[in-house]
Each structure stands twice: as structure tokens, then as C-alpha cells.
N, C-alpha and C. Protein backbone atom coordinates (compact mmCIF):
# COMPACT_ATOMS: atom_id res chain seq x y z
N UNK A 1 7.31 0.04 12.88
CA UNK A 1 6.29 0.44 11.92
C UNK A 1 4.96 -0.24 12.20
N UNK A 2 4.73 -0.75 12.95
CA UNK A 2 3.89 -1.80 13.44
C UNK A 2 2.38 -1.45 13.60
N UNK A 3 2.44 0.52 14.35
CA UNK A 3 1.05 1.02 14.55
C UNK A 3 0.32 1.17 13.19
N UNK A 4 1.25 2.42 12.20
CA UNK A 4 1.31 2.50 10.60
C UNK A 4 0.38 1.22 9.64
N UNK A 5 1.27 0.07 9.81
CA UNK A 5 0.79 -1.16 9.49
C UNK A 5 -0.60 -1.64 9.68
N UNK A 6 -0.84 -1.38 11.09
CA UNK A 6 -2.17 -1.73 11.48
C UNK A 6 -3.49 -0.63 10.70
N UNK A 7 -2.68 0.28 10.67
CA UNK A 7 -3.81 1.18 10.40
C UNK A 7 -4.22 1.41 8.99
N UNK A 8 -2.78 1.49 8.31
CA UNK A 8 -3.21 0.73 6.87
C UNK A 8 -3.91 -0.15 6.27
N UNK A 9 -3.50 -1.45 6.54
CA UNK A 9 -4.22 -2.58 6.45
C UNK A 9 -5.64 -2.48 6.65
N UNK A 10 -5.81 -1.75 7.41
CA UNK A 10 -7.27 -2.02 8.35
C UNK A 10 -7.88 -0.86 7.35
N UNK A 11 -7.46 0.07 6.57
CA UNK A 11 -7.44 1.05 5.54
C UNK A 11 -8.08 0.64 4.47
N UNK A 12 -7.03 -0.64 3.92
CA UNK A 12 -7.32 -1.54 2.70
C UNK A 12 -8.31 -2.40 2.68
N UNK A 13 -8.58 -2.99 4.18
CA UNK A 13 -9.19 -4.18 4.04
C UNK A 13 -10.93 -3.39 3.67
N UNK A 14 -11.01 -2.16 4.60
CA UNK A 14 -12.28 -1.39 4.23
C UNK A 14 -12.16 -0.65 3.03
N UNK A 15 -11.50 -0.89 1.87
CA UNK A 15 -11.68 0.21 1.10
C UNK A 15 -10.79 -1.04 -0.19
N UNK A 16 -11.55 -2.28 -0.15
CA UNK A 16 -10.96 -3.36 -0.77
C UNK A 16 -10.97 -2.74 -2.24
N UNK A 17 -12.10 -2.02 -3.02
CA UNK A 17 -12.23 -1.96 -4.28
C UNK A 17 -10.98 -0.71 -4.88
N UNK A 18 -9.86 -0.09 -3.88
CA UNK A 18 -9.63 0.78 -4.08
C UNK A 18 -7.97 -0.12 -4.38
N UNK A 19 -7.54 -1.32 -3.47
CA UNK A 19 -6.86 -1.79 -3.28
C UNK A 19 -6.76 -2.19 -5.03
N UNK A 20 -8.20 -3.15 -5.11
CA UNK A 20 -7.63 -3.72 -6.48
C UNK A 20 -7.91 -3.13 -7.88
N UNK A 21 -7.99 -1.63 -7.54
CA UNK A 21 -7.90 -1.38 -8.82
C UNK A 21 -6.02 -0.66 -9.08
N UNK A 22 -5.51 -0.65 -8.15
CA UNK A 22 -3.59 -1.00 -7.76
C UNK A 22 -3.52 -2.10 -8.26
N UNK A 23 -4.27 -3.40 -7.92
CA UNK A 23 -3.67 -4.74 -8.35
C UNK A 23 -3.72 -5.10 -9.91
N UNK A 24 -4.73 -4.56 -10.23
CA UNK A 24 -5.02 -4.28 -11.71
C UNK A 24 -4.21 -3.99 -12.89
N UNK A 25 -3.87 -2.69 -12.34
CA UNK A 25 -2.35 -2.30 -13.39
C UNK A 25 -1.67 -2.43 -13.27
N UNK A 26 -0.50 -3.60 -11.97
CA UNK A 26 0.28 -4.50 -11.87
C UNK A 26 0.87 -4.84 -13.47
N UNK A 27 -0.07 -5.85 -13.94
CA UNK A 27 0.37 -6.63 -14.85
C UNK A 27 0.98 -5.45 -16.17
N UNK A 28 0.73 -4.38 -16.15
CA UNK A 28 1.20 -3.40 -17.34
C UNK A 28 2.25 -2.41 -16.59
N UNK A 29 2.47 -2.99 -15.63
CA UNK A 29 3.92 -2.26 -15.61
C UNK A 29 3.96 -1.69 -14.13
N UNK A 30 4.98 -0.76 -14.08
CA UNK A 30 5.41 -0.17 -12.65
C UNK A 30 4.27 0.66 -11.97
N UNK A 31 3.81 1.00 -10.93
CA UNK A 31 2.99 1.34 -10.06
C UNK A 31 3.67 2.62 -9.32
N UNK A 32 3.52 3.58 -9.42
CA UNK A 32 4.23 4.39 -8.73
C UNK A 32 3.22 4.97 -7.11
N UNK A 33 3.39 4.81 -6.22
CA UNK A 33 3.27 4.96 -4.79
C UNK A 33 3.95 6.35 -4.53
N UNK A 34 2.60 7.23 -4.15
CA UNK A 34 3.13 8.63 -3.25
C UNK A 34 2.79 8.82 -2.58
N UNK A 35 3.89 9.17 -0.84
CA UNK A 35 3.45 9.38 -0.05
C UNK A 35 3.87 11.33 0.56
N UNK A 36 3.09 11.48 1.74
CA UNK A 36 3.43 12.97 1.98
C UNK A 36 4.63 13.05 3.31
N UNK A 37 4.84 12.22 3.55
CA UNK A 37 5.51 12.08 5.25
C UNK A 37 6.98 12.65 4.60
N UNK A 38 7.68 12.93 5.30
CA UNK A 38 9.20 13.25 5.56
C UNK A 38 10.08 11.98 5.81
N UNK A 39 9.33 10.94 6.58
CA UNK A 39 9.71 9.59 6.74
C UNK A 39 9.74 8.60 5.68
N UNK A 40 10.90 8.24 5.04
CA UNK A 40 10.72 7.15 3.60
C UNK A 40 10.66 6.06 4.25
N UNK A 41 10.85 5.62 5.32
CA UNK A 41 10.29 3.90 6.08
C UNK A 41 8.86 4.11 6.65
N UNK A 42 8.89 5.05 7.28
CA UNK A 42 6.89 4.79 7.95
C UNK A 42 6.29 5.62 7.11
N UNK A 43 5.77 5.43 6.46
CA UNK A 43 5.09 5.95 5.85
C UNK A 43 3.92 5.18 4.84
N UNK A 44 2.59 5.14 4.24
CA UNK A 44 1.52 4.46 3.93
C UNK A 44 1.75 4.25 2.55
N UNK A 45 2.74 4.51 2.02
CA UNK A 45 3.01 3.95 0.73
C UNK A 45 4.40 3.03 0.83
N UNK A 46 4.79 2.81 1.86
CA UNK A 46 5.92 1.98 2.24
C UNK A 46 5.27 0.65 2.65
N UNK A 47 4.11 1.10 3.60
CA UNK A 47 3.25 -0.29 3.68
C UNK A 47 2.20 -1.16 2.95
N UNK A 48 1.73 0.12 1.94
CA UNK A 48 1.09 -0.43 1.03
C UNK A 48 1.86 -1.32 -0.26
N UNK A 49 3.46 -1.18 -0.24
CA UNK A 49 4.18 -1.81 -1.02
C UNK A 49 4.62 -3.15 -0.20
N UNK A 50 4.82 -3.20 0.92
CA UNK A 50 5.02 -4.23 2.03
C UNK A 50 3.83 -5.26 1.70
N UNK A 51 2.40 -4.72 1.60
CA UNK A 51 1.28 -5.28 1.23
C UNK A 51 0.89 -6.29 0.10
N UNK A 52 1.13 -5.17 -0.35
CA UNK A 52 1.07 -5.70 -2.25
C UNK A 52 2.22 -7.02 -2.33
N UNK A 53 2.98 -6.27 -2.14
CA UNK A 53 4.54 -7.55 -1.84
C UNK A 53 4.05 -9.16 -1.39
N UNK A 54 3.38 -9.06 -0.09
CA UNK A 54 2.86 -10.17 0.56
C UNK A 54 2.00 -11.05 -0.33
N UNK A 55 1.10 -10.08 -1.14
CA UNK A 55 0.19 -10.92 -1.69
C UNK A 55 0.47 -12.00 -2.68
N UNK A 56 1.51 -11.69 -3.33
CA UNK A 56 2.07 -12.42 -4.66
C UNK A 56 3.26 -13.36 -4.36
């Protein structure tokens, strides 16, 4: 998943204000993540939960 990863990240890090308004409604509960791929491991809401995960 490694390319995915990179390209995400590099997604978030330019588009920071988009990231934390996700981090935001954290504290009120579940976050639901949708992605369009056929793939439930590579896919940009798999890494954006990998992400989020890291931070806390």
C-alpha cells in the first residue's frame, strides 16, 4: 500500500484545513470514511484511517 500512502498523505498534508475539519468531529462520535475502489485495503479511506490512527 505504500504508493496509495504516499499519495495520500502528500493529499492531506496540502489540503491540511480539510484534514482537520475530520479531526474536529472526532470528539462527537464515529466518523464515517467513503471510499469508491473495489479494494477494501488500498484504498484512500483505508489510509486516511491509518492516518488519523497515527496521530492520537
Amino acid at each position: 500500500m505504500a504508493g496509495i500512502q504516499v499519495e495520500v498523505q502528500d493529499e492531506l498534508e496540502a489540503n491540511r484545513e480539510r484534514l482537520e475539519a475530520i479531526l474536529a468531529r472526532l470528539p462527537a462520535g464515529n466518523v464515517t470514511l467513503l471510499y469508491a475502489s473495489r479494494e477494501r485495503r488500498l484504498n484512500n479511506a483505508a489510509v486516511l484511517k491509518e492516518y488519523i490512527e497515527s496521530m492520537s
